[in-house]
N, C-alpha and C. Protein backbone atom coordinates (compact mmCIF):
# COMPACT_ATOMS: atom_id res chain seq x y z
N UNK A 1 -34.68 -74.55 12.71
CA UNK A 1 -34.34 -73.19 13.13
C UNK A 1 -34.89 -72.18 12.11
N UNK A 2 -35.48 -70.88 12.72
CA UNK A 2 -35.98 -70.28 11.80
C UNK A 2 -34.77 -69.40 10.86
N UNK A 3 -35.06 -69.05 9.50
CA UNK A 3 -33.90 -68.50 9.05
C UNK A 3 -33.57 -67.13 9.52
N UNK A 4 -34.44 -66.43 10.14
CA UNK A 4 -33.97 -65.21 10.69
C UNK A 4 -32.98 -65.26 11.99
N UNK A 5 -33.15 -66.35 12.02
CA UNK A 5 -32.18 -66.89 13.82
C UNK A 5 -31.08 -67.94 13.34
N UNK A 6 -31.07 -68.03 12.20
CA UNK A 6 -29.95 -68.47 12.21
C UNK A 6 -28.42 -67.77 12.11
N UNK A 7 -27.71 -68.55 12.98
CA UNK A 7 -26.31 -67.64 13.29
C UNK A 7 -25.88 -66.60 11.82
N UNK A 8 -25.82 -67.38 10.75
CA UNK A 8 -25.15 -66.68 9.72
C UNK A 8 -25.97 -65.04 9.39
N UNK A 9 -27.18 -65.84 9.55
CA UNK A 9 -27.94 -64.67 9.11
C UNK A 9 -27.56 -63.20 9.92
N UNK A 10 -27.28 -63.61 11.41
CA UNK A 10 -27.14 -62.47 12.10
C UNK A 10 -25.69 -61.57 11.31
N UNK A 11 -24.69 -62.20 11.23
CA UNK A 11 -23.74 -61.84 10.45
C UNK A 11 -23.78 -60.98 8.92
N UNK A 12 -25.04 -61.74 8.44
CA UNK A 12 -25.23 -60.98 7.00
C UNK A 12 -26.22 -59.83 7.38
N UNK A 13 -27.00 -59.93 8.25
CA UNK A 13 -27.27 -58.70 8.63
C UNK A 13 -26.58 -57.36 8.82
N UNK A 14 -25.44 -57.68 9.80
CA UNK A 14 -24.61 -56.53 10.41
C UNK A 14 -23.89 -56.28 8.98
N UNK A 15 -23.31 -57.39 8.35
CA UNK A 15 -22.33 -57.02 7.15
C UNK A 15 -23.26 -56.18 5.92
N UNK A 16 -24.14 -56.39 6.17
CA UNK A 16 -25.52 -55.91 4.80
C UNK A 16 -25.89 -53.72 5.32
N UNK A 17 -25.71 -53.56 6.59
CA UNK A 17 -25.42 -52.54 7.38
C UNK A 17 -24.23 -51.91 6.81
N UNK A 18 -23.25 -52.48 6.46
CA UNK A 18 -22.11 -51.75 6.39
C UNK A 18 -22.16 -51.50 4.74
N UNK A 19 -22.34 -52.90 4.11
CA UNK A 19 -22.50 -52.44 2.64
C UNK A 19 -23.13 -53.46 2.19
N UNK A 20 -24.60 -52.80 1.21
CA UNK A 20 -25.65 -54.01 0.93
C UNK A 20 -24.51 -54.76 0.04
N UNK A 21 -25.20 -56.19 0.20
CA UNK A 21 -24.72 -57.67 -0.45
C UNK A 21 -25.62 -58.41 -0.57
N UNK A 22 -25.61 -58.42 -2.07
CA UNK A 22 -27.26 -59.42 -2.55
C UNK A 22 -27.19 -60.97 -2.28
N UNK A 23 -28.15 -61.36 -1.63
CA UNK A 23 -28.05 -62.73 -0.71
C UNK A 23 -27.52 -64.04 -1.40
N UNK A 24 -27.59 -63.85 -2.90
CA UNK A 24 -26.85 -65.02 -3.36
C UNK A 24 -25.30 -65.03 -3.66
N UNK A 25 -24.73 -63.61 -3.01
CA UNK A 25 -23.31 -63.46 -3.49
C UNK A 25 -22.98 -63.80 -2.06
N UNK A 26 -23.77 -63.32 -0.74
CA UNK A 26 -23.25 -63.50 0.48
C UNK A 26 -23.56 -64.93 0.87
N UNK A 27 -23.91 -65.80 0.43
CA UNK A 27 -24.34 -67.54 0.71
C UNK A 27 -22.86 -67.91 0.18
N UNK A 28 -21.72 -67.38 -0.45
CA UNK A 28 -20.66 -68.26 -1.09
C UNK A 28 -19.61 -68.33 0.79
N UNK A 29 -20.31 -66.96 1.27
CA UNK A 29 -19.07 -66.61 2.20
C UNK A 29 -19.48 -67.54 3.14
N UNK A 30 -20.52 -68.05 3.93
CA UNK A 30 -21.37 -68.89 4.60
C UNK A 30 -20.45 -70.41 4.81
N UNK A 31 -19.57 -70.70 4.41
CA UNK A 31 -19.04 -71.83 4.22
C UNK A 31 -17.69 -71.45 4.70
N UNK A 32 -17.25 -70.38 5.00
CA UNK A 32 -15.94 -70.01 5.58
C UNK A 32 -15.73 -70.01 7.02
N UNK A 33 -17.23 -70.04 8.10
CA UNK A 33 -17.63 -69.71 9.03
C UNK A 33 -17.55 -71.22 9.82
N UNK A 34 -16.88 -71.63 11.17
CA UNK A 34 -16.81 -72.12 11.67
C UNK A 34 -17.13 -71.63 13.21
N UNK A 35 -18.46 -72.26 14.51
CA UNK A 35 -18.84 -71.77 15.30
C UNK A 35 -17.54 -72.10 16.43
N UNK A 36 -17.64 -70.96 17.48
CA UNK A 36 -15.80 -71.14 18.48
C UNK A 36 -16.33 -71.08 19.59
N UNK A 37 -16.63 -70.96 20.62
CA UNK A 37 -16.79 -71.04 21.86
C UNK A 37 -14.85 -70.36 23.11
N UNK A 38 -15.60 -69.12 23.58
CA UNK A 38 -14.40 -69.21 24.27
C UNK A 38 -14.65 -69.09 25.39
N UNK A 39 -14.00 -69.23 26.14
CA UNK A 39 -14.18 -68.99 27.81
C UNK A 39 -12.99 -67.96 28.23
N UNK A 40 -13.64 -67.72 29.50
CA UNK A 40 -13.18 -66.25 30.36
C UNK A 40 -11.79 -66.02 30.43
N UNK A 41 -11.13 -65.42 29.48
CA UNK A 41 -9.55 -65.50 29.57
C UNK A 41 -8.46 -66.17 28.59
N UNK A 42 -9.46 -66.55 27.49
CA UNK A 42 -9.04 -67.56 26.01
C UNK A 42 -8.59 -66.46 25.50
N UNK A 43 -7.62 -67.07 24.51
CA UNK A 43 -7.74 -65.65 23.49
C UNK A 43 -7.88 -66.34 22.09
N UNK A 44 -8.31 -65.16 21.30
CA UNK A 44 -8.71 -65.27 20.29
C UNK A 44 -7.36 -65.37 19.34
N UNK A 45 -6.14 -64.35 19.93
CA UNK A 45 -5.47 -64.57 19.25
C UNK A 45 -4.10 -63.95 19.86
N UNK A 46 -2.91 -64.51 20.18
CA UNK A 46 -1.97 -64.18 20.99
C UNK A 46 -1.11 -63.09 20.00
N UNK A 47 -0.08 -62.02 20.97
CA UNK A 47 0.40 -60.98 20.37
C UNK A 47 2.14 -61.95 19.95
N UNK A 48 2.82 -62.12 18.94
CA UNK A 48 3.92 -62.52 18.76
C UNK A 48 3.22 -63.68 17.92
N UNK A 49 2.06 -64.29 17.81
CA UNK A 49 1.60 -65.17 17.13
C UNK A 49 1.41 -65.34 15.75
N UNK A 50 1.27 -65.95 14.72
CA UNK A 50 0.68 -65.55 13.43
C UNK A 50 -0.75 -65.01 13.33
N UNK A 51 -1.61 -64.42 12.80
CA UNK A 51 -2.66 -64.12 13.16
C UNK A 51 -3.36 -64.72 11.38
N UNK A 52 -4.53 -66.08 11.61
CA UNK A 52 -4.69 -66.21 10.41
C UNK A 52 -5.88 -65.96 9.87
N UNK A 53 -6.81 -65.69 11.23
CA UNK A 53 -8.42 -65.71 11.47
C UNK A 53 -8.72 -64.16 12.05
N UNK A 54 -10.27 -63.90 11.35
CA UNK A 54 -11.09 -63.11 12.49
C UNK A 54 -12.23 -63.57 12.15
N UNK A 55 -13.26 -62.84 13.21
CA UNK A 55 -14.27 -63.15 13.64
C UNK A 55 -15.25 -62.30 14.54
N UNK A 56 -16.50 -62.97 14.53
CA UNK A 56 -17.66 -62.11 14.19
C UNK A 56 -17.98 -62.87 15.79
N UNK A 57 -18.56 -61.64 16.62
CA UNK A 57 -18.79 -61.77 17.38
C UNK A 57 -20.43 -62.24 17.86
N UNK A 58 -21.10 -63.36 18.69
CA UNK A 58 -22.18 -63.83 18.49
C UNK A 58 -22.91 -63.08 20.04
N UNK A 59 -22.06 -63.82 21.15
CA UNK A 59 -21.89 -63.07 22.27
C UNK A 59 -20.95 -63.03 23.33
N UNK A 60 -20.83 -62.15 24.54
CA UNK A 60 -19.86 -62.11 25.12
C UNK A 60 -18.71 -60.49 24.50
N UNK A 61 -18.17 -60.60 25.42
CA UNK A 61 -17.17 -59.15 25.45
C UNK A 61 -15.50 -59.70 25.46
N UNK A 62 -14.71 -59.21 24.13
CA UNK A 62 -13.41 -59.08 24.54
C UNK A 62 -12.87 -58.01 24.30
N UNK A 63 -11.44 -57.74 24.34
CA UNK A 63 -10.82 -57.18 24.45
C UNK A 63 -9.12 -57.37 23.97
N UNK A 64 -9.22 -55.95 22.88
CA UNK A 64 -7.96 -56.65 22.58
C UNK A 64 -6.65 -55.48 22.89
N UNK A 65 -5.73 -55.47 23.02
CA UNK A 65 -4.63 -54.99 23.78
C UNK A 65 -3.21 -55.35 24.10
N UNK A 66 -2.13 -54.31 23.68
CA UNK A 66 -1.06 -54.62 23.83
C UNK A 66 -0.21 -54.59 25.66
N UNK A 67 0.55 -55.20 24.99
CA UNK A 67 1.32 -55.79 26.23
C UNK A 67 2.82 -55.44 26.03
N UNK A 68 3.67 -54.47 26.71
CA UNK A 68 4.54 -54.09 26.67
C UNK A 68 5.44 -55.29 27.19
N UNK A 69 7.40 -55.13 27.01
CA UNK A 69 7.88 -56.25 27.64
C UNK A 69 7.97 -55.48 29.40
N UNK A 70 7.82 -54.74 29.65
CA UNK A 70 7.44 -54.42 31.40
C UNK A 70 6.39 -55.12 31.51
N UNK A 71 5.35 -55.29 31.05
CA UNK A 71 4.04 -55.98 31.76
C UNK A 71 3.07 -55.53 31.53
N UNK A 72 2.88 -54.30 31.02
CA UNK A 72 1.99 -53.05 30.75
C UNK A 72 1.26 -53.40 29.96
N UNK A 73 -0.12 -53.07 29.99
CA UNK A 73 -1.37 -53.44 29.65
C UNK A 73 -1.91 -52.49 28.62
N UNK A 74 -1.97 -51.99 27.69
CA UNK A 74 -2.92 -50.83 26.80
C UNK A 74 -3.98 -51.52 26.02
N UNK A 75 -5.14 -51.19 26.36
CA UNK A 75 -6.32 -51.82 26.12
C UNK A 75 -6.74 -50.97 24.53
N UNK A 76 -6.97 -51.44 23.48
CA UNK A 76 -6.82 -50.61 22.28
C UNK A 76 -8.44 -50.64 21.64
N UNK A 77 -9.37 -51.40 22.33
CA UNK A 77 -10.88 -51.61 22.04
C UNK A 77 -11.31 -52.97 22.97
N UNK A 78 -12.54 -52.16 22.61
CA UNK A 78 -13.75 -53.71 22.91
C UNK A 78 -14.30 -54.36 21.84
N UNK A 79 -14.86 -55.53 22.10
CA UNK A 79 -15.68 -56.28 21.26
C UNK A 79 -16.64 -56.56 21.46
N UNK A 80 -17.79 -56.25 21.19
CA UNK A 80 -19.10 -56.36 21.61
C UNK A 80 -19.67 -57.44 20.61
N UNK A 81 -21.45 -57.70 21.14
CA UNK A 81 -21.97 -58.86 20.16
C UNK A 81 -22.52 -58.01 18.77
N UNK A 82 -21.96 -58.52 17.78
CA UNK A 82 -22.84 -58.03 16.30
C UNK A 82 -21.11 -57.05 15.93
N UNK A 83 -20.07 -56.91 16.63
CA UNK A 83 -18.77 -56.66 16.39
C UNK A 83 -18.16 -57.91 15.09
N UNK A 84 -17.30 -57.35 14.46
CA UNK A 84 -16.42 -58.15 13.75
C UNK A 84 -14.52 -57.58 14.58
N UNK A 85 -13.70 -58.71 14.80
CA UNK A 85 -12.46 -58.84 15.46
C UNK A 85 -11.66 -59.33 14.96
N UNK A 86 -10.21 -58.83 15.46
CA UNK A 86 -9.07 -59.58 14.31
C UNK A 86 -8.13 -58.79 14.21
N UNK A 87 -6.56 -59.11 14.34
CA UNK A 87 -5.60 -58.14 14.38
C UNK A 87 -5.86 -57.90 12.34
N UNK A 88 -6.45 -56.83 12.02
CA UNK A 88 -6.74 -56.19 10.87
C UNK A 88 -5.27 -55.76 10.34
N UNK A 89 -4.03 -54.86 10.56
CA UNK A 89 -2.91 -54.87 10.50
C UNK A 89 -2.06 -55.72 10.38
N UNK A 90 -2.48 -56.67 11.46
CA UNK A 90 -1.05 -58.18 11.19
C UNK A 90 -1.77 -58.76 10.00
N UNK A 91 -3.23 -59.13 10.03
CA UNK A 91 -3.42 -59.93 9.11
C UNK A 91 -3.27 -59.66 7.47
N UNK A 92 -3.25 -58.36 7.55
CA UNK A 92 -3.11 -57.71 5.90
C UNK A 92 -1.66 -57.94 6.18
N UNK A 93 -0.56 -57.42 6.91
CA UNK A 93 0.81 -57.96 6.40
C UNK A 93 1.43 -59.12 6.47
N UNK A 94 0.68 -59.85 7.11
CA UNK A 94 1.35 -61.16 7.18
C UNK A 94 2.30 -60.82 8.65
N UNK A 95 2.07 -60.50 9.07
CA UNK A 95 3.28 -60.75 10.12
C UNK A 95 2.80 -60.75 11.66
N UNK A 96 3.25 -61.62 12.62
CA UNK A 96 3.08 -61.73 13.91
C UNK A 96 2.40 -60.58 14.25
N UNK A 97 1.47 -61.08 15.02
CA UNK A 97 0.45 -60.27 15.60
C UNK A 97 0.98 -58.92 17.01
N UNK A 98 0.51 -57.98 16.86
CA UNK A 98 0.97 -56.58 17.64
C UNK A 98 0.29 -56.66 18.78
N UNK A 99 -0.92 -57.60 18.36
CA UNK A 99 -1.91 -57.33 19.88
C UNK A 99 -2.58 -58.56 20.17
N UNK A 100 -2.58 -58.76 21.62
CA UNK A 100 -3.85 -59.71 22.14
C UNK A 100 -5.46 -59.40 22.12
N UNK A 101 -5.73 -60.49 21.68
CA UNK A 101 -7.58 -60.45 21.52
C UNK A 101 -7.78 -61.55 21.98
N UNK A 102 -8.66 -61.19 23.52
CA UNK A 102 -8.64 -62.35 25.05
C UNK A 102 -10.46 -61.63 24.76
N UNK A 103 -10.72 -63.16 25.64
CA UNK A 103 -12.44 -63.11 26.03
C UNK A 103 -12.18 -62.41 27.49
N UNK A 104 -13.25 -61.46 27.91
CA UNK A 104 -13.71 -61.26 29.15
C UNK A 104 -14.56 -61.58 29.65
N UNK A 105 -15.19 -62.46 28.76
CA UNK A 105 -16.36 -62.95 29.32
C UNK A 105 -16.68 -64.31 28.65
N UNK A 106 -16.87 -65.31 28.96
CA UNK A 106 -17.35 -66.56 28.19
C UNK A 106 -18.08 -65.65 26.52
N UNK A 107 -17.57 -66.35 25.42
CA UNK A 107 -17.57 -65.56 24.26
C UNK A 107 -18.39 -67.16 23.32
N UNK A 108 -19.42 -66.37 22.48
CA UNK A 108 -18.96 -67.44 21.66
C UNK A 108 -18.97 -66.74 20.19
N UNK A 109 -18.24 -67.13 18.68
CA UNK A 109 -17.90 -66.43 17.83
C UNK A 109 -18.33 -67.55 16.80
N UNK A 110 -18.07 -66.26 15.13
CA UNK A 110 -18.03 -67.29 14.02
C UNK A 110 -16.63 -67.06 13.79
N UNK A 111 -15.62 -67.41 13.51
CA UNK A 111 -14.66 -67.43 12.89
C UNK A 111 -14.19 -68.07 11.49
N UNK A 112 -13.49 -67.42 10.81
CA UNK A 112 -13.33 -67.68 9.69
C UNK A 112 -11.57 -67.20 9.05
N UNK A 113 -10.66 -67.86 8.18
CA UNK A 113 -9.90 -68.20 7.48
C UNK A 113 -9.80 -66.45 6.76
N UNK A 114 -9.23 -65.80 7.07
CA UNK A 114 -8.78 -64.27 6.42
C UNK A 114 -8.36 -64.60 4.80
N UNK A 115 -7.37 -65.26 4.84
CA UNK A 115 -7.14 -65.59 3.23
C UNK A 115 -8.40 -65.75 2.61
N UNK A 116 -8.83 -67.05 3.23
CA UNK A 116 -10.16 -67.52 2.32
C UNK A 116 -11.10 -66.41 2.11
N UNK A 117 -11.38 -65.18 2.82
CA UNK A 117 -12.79 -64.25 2.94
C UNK A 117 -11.43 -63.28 1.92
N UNK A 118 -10.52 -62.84 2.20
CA UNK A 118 -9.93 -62.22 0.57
C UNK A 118 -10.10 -62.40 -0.61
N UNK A 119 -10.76 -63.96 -0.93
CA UNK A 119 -10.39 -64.31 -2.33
C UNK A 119 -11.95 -64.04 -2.89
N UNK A 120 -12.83 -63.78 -2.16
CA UNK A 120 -13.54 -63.64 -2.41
C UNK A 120 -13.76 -61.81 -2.97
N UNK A 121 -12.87 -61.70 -2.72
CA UNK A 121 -12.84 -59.57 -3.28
C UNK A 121 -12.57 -59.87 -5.04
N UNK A 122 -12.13 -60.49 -5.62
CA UNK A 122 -11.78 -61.07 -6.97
C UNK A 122 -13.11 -61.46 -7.39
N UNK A 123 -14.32 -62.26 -7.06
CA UNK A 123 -15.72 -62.86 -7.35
C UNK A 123 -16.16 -61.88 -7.65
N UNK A 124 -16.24 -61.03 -6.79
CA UNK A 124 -17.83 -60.03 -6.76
C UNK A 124 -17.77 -58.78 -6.79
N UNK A 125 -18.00 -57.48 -7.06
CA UNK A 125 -17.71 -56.00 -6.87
C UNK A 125 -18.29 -56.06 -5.45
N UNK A 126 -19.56 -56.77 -4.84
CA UNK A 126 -20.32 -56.48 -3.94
C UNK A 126 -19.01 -56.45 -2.73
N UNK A 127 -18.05 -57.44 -3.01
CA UNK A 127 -17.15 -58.12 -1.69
C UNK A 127 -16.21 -57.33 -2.10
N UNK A 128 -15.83 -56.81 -2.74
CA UNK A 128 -14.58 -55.79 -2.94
C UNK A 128 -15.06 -54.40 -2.08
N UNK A 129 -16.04 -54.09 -2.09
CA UNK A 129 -16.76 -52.78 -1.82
C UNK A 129 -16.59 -52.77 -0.20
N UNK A 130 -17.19 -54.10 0.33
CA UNK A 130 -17.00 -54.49 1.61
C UNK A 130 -16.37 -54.50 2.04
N UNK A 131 -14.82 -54.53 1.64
CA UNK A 131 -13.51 -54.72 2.08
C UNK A 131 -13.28 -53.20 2.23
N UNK A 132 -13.23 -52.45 1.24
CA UNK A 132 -12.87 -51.04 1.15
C UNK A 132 -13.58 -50.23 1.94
N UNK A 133 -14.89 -50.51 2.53
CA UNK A 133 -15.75 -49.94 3.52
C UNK A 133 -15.37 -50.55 5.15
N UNK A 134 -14.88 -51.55 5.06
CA UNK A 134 -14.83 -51.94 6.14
C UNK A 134 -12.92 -51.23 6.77
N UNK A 135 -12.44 -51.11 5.34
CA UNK A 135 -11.01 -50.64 5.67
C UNK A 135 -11.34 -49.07 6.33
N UNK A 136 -12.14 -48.15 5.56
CA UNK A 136 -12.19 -47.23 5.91
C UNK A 136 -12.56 -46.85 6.95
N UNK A 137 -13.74 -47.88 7.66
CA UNK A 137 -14.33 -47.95 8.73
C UNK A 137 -13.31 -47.83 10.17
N UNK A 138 -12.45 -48.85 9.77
CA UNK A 138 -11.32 -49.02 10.77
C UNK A 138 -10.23 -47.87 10.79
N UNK A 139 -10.18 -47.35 9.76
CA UNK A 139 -9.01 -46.28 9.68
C UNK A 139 -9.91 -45.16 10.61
N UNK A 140 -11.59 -44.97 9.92
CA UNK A 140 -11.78 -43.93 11.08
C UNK A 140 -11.54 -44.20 12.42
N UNK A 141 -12.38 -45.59 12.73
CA UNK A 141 -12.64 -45.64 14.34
C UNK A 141 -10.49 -45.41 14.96
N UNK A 142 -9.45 -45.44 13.87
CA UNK A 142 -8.07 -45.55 14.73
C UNK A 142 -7.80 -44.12 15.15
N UNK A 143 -8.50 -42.92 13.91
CA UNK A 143 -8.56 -41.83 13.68
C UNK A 143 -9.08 -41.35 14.85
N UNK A 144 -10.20 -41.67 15.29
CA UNK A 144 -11.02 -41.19 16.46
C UNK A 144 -10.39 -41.34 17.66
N UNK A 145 -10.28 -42.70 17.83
CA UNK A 145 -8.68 -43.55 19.39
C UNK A 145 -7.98 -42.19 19.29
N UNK A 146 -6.87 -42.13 18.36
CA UNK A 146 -6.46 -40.90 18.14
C UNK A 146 -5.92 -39.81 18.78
N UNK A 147 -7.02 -39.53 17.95
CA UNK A 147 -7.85 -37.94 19.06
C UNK A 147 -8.38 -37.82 20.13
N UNK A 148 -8.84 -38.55 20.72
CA UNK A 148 -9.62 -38.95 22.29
C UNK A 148 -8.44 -38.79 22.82
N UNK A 149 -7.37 -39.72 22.72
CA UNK A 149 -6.25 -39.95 23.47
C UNK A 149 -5.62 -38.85 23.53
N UNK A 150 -4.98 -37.91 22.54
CA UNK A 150 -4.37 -37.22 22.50
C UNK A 150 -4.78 -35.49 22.37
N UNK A 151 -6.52 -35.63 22.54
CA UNK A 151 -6.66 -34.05 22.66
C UNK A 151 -7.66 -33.71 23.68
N UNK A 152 -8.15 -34.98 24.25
CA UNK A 152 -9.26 -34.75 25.12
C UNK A 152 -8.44 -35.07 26.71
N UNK A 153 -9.18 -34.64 27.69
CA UNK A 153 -9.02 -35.51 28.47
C UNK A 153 -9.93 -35.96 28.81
N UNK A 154 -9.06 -36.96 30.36
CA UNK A 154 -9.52 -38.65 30.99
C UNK A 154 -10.97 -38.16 31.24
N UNK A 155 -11.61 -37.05 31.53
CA UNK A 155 -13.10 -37.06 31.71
C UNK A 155 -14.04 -36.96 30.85
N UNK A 156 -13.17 -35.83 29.53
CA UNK A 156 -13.90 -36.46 28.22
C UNK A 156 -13.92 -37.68 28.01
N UNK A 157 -13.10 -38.19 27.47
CA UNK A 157 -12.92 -39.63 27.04
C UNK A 157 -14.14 -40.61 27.44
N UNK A 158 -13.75 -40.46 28.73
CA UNK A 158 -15.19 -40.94 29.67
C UNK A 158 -16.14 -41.12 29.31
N UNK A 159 -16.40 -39.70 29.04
CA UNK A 159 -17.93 -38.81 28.73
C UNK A 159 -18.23 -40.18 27.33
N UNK A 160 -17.25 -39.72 26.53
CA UNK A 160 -17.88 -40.04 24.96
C UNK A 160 -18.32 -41.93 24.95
N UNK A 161 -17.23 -42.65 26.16
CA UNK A 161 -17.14 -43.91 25.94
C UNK A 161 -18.75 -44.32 26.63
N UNK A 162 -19.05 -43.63 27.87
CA UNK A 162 -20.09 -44.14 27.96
C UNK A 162 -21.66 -43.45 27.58
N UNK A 163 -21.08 -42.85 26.56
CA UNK A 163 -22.36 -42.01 25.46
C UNK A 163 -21.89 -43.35 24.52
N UNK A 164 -21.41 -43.90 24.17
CA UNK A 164 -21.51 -44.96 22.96
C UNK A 164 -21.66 -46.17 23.38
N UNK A 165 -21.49 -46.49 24.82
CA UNK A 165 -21.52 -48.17 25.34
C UNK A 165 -22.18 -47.46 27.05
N UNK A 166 -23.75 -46.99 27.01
CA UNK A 166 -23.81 -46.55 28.32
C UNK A 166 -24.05 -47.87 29.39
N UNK A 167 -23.65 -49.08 28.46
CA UNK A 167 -23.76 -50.22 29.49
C UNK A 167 -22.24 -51.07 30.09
N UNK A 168 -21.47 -50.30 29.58
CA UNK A 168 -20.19 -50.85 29.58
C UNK A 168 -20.12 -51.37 31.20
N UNK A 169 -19.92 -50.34 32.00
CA UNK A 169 -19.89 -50.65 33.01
C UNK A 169 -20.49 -51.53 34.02
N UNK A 170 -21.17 -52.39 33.70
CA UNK A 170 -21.81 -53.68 33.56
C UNK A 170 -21.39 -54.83 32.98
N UNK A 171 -20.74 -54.94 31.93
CA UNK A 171 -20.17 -55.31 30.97
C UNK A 171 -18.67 -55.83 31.40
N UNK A 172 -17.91 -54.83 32.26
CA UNK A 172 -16.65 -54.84 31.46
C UNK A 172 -16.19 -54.15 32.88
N UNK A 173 -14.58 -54.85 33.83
CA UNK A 173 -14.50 -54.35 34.94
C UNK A 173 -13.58 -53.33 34.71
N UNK A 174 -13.71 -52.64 35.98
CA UNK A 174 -13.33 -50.92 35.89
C UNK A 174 -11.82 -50.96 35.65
N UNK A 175 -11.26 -51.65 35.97
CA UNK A 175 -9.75 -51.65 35.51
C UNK A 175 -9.36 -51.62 34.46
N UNK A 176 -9.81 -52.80 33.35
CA UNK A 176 -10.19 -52.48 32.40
C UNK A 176 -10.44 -51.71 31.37
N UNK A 177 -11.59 -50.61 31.98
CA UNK A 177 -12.31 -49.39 31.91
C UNK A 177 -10.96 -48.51 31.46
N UNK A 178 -10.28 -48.37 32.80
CA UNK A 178 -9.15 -47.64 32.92
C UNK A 178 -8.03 -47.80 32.00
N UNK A 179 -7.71 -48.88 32.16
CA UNK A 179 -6.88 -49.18 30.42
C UNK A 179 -6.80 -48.56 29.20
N UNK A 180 -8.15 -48.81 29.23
CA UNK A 180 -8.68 -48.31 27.74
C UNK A 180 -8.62 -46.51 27.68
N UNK A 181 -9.26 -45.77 28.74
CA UNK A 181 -9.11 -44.50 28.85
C UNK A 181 -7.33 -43.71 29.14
N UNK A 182 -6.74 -44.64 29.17
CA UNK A 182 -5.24 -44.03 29.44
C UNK A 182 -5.20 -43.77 30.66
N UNK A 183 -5.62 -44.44 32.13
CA UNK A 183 -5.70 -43.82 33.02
C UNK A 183 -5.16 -45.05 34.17
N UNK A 184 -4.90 -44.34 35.52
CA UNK A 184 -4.73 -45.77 36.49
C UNK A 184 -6.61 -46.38 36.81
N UNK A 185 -6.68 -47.11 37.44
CA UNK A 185 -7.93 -47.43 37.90
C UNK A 185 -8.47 -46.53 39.52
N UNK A 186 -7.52 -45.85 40.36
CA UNK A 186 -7.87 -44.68 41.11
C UNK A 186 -8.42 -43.77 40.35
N UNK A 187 -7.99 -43.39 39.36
CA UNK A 187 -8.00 -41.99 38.42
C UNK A 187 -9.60 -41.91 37.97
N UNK A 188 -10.01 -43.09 37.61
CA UNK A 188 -11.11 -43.68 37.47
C UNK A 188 -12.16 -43.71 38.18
N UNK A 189 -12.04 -44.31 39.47
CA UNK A 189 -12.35 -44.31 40.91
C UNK A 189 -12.76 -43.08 40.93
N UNK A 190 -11.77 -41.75 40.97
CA UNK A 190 -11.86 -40.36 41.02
C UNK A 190 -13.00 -39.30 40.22
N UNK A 191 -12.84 -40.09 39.06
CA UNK A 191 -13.81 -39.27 38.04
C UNK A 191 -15.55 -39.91 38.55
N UNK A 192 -15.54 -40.95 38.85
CA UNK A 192 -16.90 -41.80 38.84
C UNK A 192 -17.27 -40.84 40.08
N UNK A 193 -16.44 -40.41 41.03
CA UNK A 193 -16.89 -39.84 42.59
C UNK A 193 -17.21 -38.94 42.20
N UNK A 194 -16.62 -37.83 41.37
CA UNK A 194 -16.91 -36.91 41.11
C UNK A 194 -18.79 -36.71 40.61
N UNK A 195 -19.01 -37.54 40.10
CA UNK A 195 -20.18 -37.51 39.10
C UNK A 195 -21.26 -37.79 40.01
N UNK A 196 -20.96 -38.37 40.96
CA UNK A 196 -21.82 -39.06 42.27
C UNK A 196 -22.04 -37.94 42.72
């Protein structure tokens, strides 16, 4: 296999994007990575569960989202390929997981041991840096959820989701869709007619 195609590499790519990591500090992490395979409706990781893993998405789409005790569905993101996934919250406190992270599509992932990729922030400044970039990263993108939700509306929202994923809808079924935008799936229905 050539080394540019190899799985890890794709990973140190995207992670080298977020914050360079000189290739002999990122070869220690390479050994934490185990390949997963999921199919249509697996989850990655159940809500009430311990949550001990995340993982780097290779291909395939999920979705992760809470589940009220009525039945209620709130879709809180997607996961796309070259994505990293993982209840980020449960796993820093230790405690049962808040949300489901289910495949929508036959998935396959690297996954890896959360403790184990922590201990590595102690080795290196490079992996400490990564952590603190990747924290901040997430605090924005919750920052942004946010505000969409709470100052825009259902046609903005729209607007912006498929200015950042104009393939979603291909991707990912409209109900779904609707979830994620705070909306029923008519409401949805409604806005798409409109645009027609």
């Amino acid at each position: 296999m050539d080394q540019k195609d190899h799985p890890w590499e794709k990973i140190y790519q995207t992670v080298n994007r977020v914050s360079p990591i000189p290739k002999e500090v990122w070869k220690k992490s390479e050994q934490l990575y185990t390949i997963r395979k999921l199919e249509y409706g697996d989850f990655l990781i159940k809500q009430g569960a311990q949550p001990t893993e995340f993982a780097f998405v290779f291909s395939g789409v999920l979705r992760e989202y809470y589940l009220t005790d009525q039945g209620n569905e709130y879709i809180k993101s997607f996961n796309f390929p070259g994505d990293f996934t993982g209840s980020y919250f449960d796993l820093l406190t230790e405690q049962p997981s808040t949300c489901n992270i289910r495949a929508i599509t036959d998935c396959e992932l690297a996954v890896a041991k959360f403790s184990e990729f922590r201990k590595l922030f102690s080795q290196d400044i490079a992996w400490e840096r990564l952590g603190r970039i990747f924290a901040e990263n997430l605090f924005l993108k919750k920052a942004r959820r946010e505000y969409e939700l709470l100052a825009l509306s259902a046609e903005e929202r729209y607007d912006l989701l498929l200015e950042s994923r104009p393939d979603i809808e291909e991707l990912v079924p409209q109900y779904h869709i609707a979830s994620y935008l705070g909306i029923t799936p008519v409401s949805l229905s409604r806005i798409r007619a409109k645009r027609k």
